[in-house]
C-alpha atoms as a PDB file:
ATOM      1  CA  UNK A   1     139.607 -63.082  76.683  1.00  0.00           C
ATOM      2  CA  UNK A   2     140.099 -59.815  77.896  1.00  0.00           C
ATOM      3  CA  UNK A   3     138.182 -56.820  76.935  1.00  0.00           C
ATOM      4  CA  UNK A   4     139.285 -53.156  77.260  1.00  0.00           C
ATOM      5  CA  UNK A   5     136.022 -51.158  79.628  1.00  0.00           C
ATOM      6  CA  UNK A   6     136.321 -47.600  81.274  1.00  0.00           C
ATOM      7  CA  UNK A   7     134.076 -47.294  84.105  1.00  0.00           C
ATOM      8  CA  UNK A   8     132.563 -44.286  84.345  1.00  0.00           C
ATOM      9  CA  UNK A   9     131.614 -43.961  88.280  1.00  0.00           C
ATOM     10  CA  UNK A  10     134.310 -46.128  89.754  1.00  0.00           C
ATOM     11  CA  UNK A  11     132.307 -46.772  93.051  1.00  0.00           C
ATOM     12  CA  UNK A  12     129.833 -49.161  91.305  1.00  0.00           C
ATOM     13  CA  UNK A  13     131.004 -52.949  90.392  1.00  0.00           C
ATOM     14  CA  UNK A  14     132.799 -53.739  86.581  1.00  0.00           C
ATOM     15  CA  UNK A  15     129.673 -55.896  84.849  1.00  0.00           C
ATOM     16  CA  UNK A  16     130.310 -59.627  85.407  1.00  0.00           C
ATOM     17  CA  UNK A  17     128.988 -62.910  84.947  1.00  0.00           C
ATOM     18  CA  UNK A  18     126.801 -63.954  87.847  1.00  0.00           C
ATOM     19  CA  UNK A  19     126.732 -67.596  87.341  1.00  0.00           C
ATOM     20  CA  UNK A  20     129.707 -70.060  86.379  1.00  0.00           C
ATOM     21  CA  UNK A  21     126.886 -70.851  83.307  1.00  0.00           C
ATOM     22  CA  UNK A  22     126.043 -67.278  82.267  1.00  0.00           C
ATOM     23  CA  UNK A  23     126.870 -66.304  79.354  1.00  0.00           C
ATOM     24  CA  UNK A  24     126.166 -62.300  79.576  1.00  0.00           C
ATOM     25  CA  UNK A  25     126.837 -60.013  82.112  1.00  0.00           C
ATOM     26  CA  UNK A  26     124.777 -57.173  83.904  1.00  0.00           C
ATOM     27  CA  UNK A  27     124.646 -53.490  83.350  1.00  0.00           C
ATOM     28  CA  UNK A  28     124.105 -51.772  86.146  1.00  0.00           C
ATOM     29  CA  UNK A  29     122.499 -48.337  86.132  1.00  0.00           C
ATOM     30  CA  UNK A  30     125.143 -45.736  87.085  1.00  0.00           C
ATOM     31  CA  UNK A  31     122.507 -42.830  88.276  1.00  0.00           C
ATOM     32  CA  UNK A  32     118.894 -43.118  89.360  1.00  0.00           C
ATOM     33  CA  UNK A  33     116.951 -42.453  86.454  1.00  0.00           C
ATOM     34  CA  UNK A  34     112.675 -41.755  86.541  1.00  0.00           C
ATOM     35  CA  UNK A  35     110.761 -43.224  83.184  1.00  0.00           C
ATOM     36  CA  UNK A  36     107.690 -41.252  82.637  1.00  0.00           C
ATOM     37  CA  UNK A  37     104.725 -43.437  81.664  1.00  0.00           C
ATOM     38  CA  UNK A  38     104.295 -44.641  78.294  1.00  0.00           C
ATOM     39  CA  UNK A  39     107.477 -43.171  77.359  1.00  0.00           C
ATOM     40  CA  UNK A  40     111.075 -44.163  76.116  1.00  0.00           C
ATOM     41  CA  UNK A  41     114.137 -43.048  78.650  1.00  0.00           C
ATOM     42  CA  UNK A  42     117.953 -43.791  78.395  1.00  0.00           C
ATOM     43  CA  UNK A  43     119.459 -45.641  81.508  1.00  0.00           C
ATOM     44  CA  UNK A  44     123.165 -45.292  81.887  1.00  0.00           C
ATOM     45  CA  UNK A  45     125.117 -48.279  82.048  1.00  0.00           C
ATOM     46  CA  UNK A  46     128.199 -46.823  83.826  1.00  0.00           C
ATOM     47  CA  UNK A  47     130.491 -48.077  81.065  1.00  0.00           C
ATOM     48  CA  UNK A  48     132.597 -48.168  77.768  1.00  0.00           C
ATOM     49  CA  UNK A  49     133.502 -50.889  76.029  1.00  0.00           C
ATOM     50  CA  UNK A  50     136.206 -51.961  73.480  1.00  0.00           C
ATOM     51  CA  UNK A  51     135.131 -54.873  71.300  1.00  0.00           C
ATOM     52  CA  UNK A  52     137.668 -56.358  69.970  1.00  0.00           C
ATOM     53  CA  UNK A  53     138.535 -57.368  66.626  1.00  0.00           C
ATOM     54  CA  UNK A  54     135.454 -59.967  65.211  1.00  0.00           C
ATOM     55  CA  UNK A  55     133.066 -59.250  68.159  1.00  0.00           C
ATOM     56  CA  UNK A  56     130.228 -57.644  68.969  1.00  0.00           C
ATOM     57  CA  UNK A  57     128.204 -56.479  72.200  1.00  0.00           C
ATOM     58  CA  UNK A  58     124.341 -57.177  71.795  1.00  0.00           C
ATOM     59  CA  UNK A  59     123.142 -55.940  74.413  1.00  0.00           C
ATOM     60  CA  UNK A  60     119.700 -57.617  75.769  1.00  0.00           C
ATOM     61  CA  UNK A  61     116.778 -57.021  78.666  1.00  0.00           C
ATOM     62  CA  UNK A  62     116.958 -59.028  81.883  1.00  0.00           C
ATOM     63  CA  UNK A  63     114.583 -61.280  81.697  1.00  0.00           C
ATOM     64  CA  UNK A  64     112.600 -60.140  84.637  1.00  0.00           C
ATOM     65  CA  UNK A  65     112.833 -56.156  83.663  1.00  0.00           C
ATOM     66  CA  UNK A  66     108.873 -56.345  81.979  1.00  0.00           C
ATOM     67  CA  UNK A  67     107.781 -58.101  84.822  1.00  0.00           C
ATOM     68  CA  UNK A  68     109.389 -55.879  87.815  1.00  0.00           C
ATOM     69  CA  UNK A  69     109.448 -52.635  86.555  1.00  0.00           C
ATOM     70  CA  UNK A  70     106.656 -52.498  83.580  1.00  0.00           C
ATOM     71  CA  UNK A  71     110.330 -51.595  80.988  1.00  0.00           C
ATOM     72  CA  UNK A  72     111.083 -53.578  77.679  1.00  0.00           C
ATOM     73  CA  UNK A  73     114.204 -52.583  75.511  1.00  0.00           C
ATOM     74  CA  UNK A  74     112.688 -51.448  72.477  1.00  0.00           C
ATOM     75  CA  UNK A  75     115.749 -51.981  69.837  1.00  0.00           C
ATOM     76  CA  UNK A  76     116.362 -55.468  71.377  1.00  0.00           C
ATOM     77  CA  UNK A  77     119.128 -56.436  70.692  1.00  0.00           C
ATOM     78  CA  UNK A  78     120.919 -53.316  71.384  1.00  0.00           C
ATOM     79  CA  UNK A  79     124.275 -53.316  69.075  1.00  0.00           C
ATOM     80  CA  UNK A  80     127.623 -52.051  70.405  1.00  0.00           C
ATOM     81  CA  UNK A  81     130.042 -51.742  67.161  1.00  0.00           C
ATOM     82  CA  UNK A  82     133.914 -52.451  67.592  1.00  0.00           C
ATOM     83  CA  UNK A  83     134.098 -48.431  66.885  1.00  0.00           C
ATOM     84  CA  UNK A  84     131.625 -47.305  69.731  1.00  0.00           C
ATOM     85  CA  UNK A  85     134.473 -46.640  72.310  1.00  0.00           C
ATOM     86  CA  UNK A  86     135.096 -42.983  72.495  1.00  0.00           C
ATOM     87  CA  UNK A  87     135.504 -40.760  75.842  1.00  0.00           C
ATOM     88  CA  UNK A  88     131.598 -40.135  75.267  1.00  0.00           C
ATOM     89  CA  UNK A  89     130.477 -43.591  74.420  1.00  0.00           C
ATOM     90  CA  UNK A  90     129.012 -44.674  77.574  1.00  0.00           C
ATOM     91  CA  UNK A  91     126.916 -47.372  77.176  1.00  0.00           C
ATOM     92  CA  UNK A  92     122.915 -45.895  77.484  1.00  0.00           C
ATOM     93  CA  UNK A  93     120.376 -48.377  78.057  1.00  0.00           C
ATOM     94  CA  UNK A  94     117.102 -47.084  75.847  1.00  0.00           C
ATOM     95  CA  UNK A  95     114.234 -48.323  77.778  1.00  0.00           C
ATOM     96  CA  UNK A  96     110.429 -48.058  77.297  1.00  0.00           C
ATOM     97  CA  UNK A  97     107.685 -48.038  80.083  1.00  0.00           C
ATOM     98  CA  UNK A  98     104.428 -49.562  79.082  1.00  0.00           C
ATOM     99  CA  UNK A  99     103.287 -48.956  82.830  1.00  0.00           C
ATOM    100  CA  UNK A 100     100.568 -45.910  83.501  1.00  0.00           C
ATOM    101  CA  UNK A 101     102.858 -44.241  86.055  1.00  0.00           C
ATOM    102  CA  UNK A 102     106.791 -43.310  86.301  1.00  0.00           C
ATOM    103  CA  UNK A 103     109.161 -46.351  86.460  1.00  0.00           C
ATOM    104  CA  UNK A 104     112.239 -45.369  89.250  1.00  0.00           C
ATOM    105  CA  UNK A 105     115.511 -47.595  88.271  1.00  0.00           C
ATOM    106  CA  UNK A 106     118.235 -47.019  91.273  1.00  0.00           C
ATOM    107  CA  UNK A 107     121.350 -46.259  91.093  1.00  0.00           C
ATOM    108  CA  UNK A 108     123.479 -49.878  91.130  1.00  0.00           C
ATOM    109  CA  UNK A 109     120.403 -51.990  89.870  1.00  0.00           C
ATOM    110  CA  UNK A 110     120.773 -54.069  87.481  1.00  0.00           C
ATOM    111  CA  UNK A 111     119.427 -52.918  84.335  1.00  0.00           C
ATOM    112  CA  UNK A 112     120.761 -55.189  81.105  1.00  0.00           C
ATOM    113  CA  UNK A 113     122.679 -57.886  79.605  1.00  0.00           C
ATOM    114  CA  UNK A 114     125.275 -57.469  77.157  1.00  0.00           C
ATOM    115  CA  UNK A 115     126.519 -60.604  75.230  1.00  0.00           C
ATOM    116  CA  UNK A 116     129.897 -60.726  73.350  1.00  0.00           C
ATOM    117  CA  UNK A 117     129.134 -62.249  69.565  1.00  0.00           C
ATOM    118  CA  UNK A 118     131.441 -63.241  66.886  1.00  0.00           C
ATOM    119  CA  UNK A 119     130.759 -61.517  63.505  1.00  0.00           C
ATOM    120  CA  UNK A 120     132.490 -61.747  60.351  1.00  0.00           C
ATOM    121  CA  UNK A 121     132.350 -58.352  57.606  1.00  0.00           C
ATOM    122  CA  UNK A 122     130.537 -59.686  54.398  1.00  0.00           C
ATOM    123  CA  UNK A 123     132.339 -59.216  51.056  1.00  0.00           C
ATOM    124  CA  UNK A 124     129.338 -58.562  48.732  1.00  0.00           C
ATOM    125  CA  UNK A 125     128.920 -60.223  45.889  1.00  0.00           C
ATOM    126  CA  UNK A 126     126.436 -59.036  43.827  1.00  0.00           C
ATOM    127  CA  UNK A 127     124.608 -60.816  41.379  1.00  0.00           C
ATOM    128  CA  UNK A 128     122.306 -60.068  38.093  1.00  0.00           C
ATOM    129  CA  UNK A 129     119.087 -61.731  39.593  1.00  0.00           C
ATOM    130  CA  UNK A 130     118.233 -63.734  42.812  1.00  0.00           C
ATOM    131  CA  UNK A 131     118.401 -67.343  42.644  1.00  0.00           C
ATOM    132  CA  UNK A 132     115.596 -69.532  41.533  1.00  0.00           C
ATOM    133  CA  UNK A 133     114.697 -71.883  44.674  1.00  0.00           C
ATOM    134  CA  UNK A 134     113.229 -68.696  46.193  1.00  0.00           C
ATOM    135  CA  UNK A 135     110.721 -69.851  48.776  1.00  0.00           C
ATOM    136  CA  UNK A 136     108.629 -67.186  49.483  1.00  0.00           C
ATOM    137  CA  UNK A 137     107.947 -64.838  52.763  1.00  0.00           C
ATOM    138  CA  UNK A 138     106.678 -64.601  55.947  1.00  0.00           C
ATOM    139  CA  UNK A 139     104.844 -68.126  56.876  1.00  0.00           C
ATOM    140  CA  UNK A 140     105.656 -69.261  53.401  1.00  0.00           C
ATOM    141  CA  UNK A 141     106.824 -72.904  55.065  1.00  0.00           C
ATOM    142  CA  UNK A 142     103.486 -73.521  55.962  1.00  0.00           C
ATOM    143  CA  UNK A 143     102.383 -73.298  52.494  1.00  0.00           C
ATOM    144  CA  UNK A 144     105.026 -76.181  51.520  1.00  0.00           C
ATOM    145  CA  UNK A 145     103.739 -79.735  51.321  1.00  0.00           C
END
């Protein structure tokens, strides 16, 4: 499948797959960016997508981001919509540092994930009342035997 992308600073690499079993692909920070501590920062990715027709881009933390650099991606999964692809749409990695002191990600490092989803636009339906085999909330299975 190919996908549409604009790279912004054209001396860093396109995101790719690192692994013939990977599924996503890694952002890479275009600019050196400083996280002050306890505080949320946007990373930029360096790119700009086009999602096709009946995909999405989630995009996700490395799993090793918390445990090297103190950052989690608060709005995990991130969601790139099909009409996020403007000349000012760069992809911006939010980030938040639970560390005590400033978090430094480098230009080129690797920074997120994205993952390409299928989706499908609901037609809604709506109805006069909910249906009856309801079965409760949060930790309601527990409650069932």
């Amino acid at each position: 499948m190919k996908i549409p992308i604009h790279r912004i600073n054209k001396d860093l690499p396109l995101p790719r797959y690192e692994t013939p079993g990977s599924f996503a692909f890694d952002f890479v920070a275009r600019e050196r960016t400083e996280i002050a501590p306890r505080a949320a920062g946007f990373v930029p990715g360096n790119v700009i997508v086009e999602c096709p027709p009946n995909l999405a881009l989630l995009i996700l933390p490395r799993s090793s981001l918390f445990r090297k650099k103190s950052l989690l991606v608060p709005n995990s999964p991130g969601l790139i919509d099909q009409d996020f692809c403007g000349k000012k749409d760069e992809i911006l990695i939010q980030v938040l540092n639970f560390s005590e002191e400033t978090v430094i990600v480098d230009r080129g490092e690797k920074i997120a994930q994205g993952l390409f989803v299928r989706v499908e636009i609901a037609d809604f339906d709506e109805h006069e009342s909910p249906a009856e085999n309801s079965r409760g909330g949060f930790g309601s299975t527990d409650l069932q035997n």
